[in-house]
Each structure stands twice: as structure tokens, then as C-alpha cells.
N, C-alpha and C. Protein backbone atom coordinates (compact mmCIF):
# COMPACT_ATOMS: atom_id res chain seq x y z
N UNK A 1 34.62 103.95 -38.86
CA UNK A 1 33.16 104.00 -38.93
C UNK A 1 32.64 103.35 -40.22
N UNK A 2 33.13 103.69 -41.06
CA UNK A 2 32.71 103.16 -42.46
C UNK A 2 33.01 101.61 -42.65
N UNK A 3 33.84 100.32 -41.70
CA UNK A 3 34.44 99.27 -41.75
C UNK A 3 33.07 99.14 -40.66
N UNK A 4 32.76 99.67 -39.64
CA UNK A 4 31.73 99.27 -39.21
C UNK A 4 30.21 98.74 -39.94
N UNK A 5 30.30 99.94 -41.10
CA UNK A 5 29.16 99.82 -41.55
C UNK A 5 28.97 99.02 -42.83
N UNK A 6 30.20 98.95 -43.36
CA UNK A 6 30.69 97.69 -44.12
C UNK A 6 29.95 95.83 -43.41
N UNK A 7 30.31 96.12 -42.15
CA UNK A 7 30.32 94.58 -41.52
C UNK A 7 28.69 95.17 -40.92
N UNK A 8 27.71 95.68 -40.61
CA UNK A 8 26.63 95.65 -40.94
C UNK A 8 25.80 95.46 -41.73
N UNK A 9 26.38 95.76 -42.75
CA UNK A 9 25.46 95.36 -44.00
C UNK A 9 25.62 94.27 -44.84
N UNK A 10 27.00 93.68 -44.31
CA UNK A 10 27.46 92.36 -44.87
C UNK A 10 26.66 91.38 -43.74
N UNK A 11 26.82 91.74 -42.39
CA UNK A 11 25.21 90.50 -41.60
C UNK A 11 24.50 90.59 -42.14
N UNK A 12 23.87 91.81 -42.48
CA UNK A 12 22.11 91.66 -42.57
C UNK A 12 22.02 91.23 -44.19
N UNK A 13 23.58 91.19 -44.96
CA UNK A 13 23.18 90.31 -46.41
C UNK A 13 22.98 88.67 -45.56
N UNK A 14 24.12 88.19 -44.78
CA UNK A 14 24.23 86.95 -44.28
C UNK A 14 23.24 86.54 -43.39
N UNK A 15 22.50 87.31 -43.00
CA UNK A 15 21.26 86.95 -42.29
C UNK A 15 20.02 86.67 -43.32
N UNK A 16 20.01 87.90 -44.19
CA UNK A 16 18.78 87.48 -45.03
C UNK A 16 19.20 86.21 -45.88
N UNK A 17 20.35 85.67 -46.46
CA UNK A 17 20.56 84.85 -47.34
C UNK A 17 20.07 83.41 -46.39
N UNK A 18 20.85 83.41 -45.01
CA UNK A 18 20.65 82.34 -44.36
C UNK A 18 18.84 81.78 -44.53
N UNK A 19 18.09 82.81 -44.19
CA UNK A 19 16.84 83.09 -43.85
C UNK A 19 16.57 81.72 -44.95
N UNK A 20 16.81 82.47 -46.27
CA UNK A 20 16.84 82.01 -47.53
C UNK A 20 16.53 80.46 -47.50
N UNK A 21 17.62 80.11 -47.27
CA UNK A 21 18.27 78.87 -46.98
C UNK A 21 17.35 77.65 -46.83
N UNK A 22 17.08 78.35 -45.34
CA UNK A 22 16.58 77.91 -44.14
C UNK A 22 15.01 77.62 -45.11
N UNK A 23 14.31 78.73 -45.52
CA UNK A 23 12.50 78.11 -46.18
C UNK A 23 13.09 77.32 -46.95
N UNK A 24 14.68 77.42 -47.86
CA UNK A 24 14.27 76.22 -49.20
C UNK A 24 14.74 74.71 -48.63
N UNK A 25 15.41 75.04 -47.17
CA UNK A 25 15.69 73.68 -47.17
C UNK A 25 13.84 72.91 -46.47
N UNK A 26 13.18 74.12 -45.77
CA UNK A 26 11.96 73.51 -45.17
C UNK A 26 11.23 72.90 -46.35
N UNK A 27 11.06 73.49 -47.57
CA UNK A 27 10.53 73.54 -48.28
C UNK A 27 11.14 72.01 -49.53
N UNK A 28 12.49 71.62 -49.13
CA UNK A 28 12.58 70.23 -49.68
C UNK A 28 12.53 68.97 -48.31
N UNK A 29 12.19 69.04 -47.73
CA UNK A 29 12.00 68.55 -46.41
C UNK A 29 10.56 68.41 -46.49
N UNK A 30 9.67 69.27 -46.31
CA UNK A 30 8.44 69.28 -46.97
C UNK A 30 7.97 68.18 -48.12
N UNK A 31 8.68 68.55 -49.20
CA UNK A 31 8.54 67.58 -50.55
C UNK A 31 9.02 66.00 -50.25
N UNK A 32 9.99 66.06 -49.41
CA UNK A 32 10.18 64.85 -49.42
C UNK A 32 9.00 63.63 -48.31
N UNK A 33 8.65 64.36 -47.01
CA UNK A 33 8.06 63.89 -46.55
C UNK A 33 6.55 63.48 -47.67
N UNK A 34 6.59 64.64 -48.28
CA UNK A 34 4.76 64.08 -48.76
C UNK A 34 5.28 63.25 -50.06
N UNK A 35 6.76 62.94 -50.69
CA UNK A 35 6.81 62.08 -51.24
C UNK A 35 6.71 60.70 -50.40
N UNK A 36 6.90 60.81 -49.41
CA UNK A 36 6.89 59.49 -48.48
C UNK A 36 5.61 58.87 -48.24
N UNK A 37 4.44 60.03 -47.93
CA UNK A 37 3.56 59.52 -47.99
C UNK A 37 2.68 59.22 -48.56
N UNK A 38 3.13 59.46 -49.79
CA UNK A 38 2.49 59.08 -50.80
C UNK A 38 2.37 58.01 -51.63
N UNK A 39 4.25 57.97 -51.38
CA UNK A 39 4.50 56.52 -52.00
C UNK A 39 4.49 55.14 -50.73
N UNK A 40 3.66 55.27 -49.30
CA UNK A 40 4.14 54.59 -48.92
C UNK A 40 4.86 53.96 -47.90
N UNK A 41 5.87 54.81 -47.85
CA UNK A 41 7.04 55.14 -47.21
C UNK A 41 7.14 55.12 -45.61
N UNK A 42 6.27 56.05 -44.85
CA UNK A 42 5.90 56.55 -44.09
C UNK A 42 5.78 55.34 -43.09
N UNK A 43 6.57 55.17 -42.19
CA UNK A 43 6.57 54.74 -40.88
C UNK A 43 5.70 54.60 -40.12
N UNK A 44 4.23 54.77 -39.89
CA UNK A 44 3.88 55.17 -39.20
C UNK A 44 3.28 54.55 -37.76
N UNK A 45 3.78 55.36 -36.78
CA UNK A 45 3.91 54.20 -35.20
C UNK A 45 2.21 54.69 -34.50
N UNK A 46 1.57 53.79 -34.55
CA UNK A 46 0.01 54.55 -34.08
C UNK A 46 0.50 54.30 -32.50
N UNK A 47 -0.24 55.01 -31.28
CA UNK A 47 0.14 55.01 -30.35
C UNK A 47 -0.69 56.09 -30.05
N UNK A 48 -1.18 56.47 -28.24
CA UNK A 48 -1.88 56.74 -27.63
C UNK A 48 -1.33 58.32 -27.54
N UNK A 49 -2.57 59.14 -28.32
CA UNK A 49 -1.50 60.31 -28.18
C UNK A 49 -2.70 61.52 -27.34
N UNK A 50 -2.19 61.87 -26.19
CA UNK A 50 -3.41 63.00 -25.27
C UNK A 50 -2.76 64.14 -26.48
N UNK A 51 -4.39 64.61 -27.19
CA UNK A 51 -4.49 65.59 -27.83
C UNK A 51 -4.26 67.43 -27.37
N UNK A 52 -4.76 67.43 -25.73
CA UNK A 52 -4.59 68.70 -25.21
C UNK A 52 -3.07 68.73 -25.09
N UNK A 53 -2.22 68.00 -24.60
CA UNK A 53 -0.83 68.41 -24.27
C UNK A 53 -0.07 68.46 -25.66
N UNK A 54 -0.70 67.35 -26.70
CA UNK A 54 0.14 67.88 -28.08
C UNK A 54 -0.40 69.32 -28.31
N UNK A 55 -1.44 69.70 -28.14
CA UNK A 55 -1.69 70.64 -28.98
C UNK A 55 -0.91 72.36 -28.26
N UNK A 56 -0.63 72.11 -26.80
CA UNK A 56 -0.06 72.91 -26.31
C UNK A 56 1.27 73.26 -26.90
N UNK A 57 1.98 72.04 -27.14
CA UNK A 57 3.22 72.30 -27.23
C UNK A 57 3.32 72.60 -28.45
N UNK A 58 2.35 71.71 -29.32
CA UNK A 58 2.92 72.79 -30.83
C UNK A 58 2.56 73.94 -31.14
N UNK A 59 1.48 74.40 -30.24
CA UNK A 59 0.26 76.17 -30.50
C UNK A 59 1.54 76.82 -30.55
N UNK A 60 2.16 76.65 -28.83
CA UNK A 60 3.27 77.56 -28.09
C UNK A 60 4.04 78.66 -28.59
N UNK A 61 4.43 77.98 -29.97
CA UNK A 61 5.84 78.64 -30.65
C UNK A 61 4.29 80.04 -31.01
N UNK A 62 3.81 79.37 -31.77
CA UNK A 62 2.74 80.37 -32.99
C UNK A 62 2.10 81.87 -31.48
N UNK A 63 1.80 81.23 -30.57
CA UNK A 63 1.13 81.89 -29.70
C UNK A 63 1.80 83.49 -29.56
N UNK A 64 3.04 83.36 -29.52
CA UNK A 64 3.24 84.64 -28.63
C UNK A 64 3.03 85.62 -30.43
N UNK A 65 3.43 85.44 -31.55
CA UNK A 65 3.14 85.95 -32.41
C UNK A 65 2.11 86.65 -32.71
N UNK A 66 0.99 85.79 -32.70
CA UNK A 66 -0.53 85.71 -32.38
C UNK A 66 -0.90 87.06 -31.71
N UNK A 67 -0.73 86.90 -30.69
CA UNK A 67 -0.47 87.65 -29.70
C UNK A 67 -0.40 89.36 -29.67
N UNK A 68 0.87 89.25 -30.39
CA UNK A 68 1.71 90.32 -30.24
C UNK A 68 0.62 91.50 -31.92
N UNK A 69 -0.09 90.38 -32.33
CA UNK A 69 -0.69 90.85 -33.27
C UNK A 69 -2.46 91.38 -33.09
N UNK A 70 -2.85 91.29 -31.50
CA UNK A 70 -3.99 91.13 -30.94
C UNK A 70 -4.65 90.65 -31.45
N UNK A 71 -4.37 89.34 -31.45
CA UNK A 71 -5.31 87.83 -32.19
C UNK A 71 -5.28 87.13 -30.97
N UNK A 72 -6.56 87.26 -30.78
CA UNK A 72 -7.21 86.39 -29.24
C UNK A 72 -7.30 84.59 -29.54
N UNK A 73 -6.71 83.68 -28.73
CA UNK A 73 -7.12 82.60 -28.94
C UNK A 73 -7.84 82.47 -27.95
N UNK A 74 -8.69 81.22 -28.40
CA UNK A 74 -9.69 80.61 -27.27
C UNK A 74 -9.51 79.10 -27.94
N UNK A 75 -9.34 78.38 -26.91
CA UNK A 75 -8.89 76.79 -26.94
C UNK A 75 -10.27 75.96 -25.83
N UNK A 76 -10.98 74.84 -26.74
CA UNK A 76 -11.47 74.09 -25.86
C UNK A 76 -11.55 72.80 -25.86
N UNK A 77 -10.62 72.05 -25.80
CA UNK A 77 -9.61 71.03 -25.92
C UNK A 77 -9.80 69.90 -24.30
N UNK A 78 -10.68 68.93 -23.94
CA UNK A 78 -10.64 68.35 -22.79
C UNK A 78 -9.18 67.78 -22.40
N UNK A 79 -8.85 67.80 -21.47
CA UNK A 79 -7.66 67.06 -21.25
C UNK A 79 -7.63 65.89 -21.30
N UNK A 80 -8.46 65.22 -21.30
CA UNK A 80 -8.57 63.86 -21.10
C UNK A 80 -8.56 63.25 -22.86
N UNK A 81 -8.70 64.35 -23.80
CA UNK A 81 -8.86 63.67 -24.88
C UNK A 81 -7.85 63.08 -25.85
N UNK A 82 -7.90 61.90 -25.96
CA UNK A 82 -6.85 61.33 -26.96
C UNK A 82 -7.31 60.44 -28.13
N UNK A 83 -7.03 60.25 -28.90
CA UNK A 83 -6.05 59.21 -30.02
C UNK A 83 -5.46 58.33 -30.63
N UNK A 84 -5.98 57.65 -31.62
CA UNK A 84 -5.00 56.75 -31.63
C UNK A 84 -3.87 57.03 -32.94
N UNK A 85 -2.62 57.56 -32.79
CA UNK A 85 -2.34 58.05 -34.08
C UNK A 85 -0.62 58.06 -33.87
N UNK A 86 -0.25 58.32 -35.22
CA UNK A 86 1.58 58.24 -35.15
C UNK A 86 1.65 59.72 -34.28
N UNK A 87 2.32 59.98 -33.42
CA UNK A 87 3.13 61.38 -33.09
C UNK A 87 3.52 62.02 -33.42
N UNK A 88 4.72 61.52 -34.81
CA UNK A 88 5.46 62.53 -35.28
C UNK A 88 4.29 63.46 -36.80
N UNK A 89 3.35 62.53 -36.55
CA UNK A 89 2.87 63.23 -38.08
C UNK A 89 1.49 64.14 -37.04
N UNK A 90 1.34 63.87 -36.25
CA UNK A 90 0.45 64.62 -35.22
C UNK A 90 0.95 66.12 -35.26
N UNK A 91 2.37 65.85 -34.60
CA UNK A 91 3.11 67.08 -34.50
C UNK A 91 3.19 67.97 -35.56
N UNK A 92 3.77 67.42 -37.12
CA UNK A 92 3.21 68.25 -38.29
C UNK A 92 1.94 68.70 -38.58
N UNK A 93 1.04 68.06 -38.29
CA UNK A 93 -0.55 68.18 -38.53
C UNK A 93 -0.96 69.65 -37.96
N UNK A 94 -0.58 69.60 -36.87
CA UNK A 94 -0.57 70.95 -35.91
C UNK A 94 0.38 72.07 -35.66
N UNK A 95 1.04 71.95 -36.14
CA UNK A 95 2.41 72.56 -36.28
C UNK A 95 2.27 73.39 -38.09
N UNK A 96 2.04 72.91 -38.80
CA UNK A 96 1.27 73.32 -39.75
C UNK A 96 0.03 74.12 -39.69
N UNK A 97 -0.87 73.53 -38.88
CA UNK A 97 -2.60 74.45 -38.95
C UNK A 97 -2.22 75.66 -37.82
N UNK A 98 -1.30 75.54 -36.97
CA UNK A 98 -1.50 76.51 -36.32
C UNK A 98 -0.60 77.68 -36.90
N UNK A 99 0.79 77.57 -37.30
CA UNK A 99 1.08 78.53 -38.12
C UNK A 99 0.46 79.25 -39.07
N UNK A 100 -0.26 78.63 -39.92
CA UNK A 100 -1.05 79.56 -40.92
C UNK A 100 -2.22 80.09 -40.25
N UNK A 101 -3.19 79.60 -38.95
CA UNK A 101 -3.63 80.55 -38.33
C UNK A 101 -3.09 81.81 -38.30
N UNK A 102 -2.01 81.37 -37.32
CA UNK A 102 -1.35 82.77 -36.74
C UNK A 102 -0.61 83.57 -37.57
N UNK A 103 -0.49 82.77 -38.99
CA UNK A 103 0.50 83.63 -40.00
C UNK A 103 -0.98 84.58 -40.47
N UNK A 104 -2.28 83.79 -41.04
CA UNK A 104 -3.16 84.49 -41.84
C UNK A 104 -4.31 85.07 -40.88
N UNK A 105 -4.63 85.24 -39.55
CA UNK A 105 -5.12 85.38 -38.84
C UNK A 105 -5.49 86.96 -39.10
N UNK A 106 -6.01 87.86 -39.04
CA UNK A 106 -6.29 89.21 -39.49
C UNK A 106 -5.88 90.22 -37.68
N UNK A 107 -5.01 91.15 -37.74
CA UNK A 107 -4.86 91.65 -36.77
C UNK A 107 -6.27 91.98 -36.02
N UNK A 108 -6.02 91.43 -34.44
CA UNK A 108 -6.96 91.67 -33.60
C UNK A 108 -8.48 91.01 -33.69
N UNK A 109 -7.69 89.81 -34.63
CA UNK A 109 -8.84 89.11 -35.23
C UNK A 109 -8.66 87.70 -33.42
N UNK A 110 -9.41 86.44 -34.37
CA UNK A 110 -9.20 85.44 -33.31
C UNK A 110 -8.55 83.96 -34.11
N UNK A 111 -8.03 82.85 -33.43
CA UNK A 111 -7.72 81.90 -33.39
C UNK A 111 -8.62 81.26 -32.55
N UNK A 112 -9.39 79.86 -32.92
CA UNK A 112 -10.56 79.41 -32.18
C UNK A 112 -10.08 77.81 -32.28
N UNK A 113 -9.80 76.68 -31.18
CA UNK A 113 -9.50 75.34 -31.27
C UNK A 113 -10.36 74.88 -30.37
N UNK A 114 -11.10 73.70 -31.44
CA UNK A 114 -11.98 73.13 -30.34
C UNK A 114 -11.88 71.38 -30.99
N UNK A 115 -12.07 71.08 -29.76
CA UNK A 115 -11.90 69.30 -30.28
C UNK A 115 -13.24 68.61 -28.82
N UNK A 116 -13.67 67.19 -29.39
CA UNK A 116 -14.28 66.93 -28.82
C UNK A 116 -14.07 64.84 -29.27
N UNK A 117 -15.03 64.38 -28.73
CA UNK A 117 -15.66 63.28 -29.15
C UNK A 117 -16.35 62.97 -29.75
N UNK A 118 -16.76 62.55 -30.99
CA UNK A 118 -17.98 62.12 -31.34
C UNK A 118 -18.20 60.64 -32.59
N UNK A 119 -18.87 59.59 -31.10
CA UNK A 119 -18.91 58.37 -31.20
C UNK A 119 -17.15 57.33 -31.40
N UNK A 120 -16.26 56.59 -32.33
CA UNK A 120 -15.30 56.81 -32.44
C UNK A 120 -14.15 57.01 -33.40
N UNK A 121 -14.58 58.44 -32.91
CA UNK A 121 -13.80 59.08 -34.14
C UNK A 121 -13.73 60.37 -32.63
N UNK A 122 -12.28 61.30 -33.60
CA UNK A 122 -11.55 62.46 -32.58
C UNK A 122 -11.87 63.68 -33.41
N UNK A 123 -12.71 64.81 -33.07
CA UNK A 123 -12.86 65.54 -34.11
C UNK A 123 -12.53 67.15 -33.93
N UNK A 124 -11.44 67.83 -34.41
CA UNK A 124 -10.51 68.69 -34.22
C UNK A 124 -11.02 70.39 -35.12
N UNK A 125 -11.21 70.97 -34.75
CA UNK A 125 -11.44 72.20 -35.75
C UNK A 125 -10.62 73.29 -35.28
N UNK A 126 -9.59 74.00 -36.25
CA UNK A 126 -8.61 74.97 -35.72
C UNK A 126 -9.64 76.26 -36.64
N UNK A 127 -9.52 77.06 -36.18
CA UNK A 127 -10.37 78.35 -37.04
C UNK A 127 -9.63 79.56 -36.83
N UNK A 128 -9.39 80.62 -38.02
CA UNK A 128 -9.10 82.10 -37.88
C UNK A 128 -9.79 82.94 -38.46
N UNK A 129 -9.81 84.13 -38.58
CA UNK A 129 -10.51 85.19 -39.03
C UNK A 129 -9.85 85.77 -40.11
N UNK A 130 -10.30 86.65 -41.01
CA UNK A 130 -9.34 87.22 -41.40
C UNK A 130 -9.34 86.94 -43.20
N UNK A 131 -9.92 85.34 -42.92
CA UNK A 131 -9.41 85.09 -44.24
C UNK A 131 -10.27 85.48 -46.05
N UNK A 132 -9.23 85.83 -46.82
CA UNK A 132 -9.96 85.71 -48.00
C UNK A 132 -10.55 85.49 -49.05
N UNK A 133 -10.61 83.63 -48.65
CA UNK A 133 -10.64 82.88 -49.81
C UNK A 133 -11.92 82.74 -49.95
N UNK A 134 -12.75 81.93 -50.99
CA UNK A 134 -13.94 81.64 -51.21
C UNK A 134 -14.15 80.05 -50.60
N UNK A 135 -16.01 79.43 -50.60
CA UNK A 135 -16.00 78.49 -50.48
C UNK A 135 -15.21 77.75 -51.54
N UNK A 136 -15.34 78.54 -52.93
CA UNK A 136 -15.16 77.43 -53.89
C UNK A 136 -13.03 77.11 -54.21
N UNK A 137 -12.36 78.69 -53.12
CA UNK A 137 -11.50 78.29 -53.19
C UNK A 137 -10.75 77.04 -52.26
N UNK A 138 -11.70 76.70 -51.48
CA UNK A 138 -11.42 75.38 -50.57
C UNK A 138 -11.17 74.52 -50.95
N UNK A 139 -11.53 74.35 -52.26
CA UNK A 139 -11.42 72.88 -53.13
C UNK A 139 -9.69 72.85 -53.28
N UNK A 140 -9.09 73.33 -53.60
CA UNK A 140 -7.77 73.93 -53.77
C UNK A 140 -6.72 74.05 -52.85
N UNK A 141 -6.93 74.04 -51.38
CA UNK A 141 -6.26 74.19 -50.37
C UNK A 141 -5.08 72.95 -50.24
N UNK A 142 -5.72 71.75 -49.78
CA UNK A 142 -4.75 70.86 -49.86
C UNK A 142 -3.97 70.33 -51.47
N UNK A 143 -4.14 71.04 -52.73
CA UNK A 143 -3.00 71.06 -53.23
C UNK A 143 -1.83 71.77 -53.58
N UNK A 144 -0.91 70.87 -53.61
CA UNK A 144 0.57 71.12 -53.48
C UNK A 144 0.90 73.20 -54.08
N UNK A 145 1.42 73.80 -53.53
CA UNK A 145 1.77 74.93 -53.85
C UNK A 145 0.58 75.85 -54.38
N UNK A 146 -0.46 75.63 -53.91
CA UNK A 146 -1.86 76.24 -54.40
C UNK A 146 -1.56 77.21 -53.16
N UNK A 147 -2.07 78.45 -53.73
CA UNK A 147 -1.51 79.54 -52.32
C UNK A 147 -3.11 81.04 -53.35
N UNK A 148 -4.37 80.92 -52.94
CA UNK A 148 -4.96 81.39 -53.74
C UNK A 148 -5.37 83.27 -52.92
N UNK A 149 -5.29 83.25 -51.48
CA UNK A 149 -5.06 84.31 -50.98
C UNK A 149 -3.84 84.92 -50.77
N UNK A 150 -4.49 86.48 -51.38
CA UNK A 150 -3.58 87.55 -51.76
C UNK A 150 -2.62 87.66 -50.60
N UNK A 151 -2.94 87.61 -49.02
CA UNK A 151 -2.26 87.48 -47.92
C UNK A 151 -1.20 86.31 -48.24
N UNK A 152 -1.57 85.31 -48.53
CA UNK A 152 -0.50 83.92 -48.93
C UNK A 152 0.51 84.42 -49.55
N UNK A 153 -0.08 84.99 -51.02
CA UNK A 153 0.93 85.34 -51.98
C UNK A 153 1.78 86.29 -51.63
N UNK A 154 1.63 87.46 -50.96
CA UNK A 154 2.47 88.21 -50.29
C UNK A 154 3.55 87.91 -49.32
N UNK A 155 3.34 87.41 -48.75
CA UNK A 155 4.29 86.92 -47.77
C UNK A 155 5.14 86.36 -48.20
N UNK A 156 5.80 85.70 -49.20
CA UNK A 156 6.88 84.92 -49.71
C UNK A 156 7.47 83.84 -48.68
N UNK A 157 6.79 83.82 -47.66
CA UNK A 157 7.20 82.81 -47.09
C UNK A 157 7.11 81.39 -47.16
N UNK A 158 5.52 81.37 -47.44
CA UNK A 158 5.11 80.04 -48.22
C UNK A 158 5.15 79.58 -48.98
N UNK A 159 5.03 78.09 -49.54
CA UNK A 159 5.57 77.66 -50.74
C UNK A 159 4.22 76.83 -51.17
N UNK A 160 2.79 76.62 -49.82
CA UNK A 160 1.92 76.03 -50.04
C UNK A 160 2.19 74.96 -50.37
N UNK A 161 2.63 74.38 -49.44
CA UNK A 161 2.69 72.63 -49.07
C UNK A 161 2.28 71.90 -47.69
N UNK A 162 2.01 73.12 -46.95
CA UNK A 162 1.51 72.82 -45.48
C UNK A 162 0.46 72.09 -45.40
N UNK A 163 -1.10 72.67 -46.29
CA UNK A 163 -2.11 71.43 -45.95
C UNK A 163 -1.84 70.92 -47.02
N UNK A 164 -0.92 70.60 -47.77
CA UNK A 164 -1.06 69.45 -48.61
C UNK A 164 -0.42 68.30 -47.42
N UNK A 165 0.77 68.37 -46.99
CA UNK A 165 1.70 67.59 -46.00
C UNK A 165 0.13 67.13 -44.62
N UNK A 166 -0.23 68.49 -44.30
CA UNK A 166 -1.87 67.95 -43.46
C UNK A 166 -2.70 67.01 -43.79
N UNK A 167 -3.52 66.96 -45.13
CA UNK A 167 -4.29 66.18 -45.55
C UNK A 167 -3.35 64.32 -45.82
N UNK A 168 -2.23 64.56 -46.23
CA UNK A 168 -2.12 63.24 -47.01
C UNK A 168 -1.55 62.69 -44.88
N UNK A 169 -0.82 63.31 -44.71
CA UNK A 169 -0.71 62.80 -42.87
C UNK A 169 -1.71 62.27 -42.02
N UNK A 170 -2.79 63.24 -42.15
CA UNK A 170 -4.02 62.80 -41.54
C UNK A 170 -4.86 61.46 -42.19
N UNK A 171 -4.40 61.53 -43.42
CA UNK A 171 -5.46 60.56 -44.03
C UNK A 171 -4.55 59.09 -43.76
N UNK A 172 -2.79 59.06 -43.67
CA UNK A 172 -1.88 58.23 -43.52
C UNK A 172 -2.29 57.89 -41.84
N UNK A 173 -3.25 58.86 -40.80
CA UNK A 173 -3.15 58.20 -39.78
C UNK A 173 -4.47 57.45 -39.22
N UNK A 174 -5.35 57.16 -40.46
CA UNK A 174 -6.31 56.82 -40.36
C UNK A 174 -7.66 57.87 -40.27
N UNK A 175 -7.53 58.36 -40.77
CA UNK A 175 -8.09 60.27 -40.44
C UNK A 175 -8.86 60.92 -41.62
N UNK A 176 -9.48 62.17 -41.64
CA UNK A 176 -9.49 62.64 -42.73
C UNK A 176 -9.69 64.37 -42.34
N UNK A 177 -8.99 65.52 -43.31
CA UNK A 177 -9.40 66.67 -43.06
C UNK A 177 -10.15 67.56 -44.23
N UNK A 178 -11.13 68.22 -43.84
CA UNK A 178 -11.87 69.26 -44.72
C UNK A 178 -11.75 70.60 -44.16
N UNK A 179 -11.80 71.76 -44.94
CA UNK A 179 -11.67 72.95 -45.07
C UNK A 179 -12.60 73.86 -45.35
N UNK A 180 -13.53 74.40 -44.73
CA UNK A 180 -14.60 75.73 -44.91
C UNK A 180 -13.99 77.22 -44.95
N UNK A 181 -15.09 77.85 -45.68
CA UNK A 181 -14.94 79.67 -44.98
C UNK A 181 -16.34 80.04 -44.80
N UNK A 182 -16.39 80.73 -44.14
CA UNK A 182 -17.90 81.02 -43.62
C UNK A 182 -17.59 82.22 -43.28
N UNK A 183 -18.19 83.18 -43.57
CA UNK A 183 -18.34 85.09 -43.45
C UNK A 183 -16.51 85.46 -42.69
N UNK A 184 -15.33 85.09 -43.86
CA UNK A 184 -14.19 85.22 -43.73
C UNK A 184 -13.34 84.67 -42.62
N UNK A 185 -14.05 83.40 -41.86
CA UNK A 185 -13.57 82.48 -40.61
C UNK A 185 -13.07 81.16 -41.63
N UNK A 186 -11.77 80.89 -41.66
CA UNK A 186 -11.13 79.85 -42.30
C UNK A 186 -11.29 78.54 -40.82
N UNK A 187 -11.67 77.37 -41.65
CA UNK A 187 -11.56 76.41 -40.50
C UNK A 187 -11.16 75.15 -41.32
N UNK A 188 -10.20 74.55 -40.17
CA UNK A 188 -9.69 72.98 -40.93
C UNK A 188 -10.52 72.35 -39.80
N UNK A 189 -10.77 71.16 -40.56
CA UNK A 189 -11.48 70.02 -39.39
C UNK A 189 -11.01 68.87 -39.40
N UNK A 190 -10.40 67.96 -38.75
CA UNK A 190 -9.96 67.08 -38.39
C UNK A 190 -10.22 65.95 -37.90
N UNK A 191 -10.42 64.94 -38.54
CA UNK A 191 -11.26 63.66 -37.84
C UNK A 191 -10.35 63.04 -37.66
N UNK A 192 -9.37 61.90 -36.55
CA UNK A 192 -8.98 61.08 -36.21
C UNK A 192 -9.19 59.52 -35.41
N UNK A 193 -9.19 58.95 -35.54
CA UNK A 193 -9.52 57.62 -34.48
C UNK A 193 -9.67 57.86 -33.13
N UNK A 194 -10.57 57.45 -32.44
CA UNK A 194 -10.35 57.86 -30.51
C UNK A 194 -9.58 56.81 -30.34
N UNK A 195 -9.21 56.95 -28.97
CA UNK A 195 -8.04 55.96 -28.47
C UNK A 195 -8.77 55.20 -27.80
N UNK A 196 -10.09 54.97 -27.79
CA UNK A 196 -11.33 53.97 -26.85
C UNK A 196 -12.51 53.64 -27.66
């Protein structure tokens, strides 16, 4: 019994260490990409991208979390709407905003995505509740390791490089993003190229 409980507590060291691992390697993976795009680097393949089916597949993972936390989403996303933009930095763009929704989202709060047209340009707003930053801490968001809510800082998960990696991506795809709070509703907005 006691060799049992030996090799229990030696996983759950090898699980948490892995865990470990795993944010610092995201977290130089992270650095390196926004060294890329900063200096340059960055590949980027523009190409016709339908915005509703990206945005499905990257919500997906974040959703059931969301969820499980009674954080209502509401998505109003045309299908028909697309893009003209690289993919792979699409996929970060959103893959990024929707995690920190669903990470900072306030239980039983909401997640709100709405995108539309207007003239040509693609214009994207992800929104949550919950949050506690100020207008004036918005200024601050997209830089590097700036993490100014107490919810952020707690979590140790973040390293606050997500909208930094957002902003310099979006702006690398011809794009640009800004950041509000309005009576504790955090919203990123997203302008991209239309694909017409």
C-alpha cells in the first residue's frame, strides 16, 4: 500500500512538472514567433480565409470550458464572411482571444462574437464579462508580459504575450486590433481586409 502511494505521488510530481514544461515551452514559442514578426521574418501566405468556419474550429477547444463554467456564448458570425489573410496567424489571432475570454470570462457571465462587413475592411469583436481592468488599463494590453488584472495575475498560467502575439499578427496581416472595457465587458476588435 505504501509503494502504491509512493508511485502516486511521484505522477502527480511528474504530471505537475510536465504541465510546467509544457507553458515554458508555449511561452518560448510565443517569444519566438513575435520575434519573427517583428523582425520581419514572418512568412506570410494571404489567402481566402471563410471567417465563420475558422472561428468554429478555434472557439471549439475554449467552448466546452466556457461552458462548464455557465458562460453563455452567443456568436454572430455570417457564413459567407471572409478575408483576405495568412491562416496560420488567423488561427493564433483567435486561438489567443478566445482563450482569455473563456480563461477571464466571470462565472455565468457571457462570451459575445460578432463580425460583419463594413465597406472593405472585415470587422471582428470577441467580448467577455467579468473583467477588471480600466479604460486606461487598455493602453497596456498588447504589451509583452503586461498582465494588469488581479484574475491574470493569479492564475500563473499566463505569461501575457497573447495580445501582444494578436496585435503585431493582425497588424502583419494587413489589419489592426483595439481593446475597450465598458461597465466590466472586455472587447478586442479586429479589423482585417475583406476578401472582395
Amino acid at each position: 500500500m505504501e509503494d502504491l502511494r509512493i508511485e502516486t505521488t511521484a505522477l502527480r510530481v511528474w504530471r505537475g512538472q510536465e504541465e510546467i514544461i509544457r507553458r515554458m515551452q508555449r511561452m518560448v514559442d510565443d517569444l519566438l514567433v513575435l520575434a519573427r514578426i517583428e523582425e520581419g521574418q514572418n512568412t506570410a501566405h494571404r489567402e481566402l480565409v471563410r471567417l465563420g468556419e475558422l472561428m468554429d474550429v478555434t472557439g471549439l477547444p475554449f467552448a466546452g470550458k466556457a461552458r462548464a463554467r455557465g458562460i453563455s456564448i452567443e456568436s454572430e458570425v455570417p457564413a459567407d464572411l471572409a478575408c483576405a489573410a495568412d491562416r496560420d496567424s488567423l488561427v493564433m489571432i483567435f486561438t489567443n482571444l478566445f482563450e482569455n475570454a473563456a480563461e477571464y470570462a466571470n462565472d455565468g457571465g457571457y462570451i459575445q462574437v460578432r463580425a460583419g462587413r463594413n465597406n472593405r475592411s472585415v470587422e471582428i469583436s470577441i467580448a467577455n464579462t467579468g473583467c477588471h481592468l480600466t479604460q486606461e488599463d487598455t493602453r497596456h494590453v498588447f504589451d509583452r508580459f503586461w498582465r494588469g488584472d488581479a484574475a491574470r495575475t493569479d492564475t500563473g498560467i499566463h505569461c501575457g504575450l497573447g495580445l501582444a502575439l494578436v496585435q503585431r499578427a493582425a497588424t502583419g496581416s494587413g489589419g489592426a486590433v483595439t481593446a475597450e472595457v465598458v461597465d466590466g465587458t472586455f472587447t478586442v476588435r479586429l479589423t482585417l481586409p475583406s476578401a472582395c
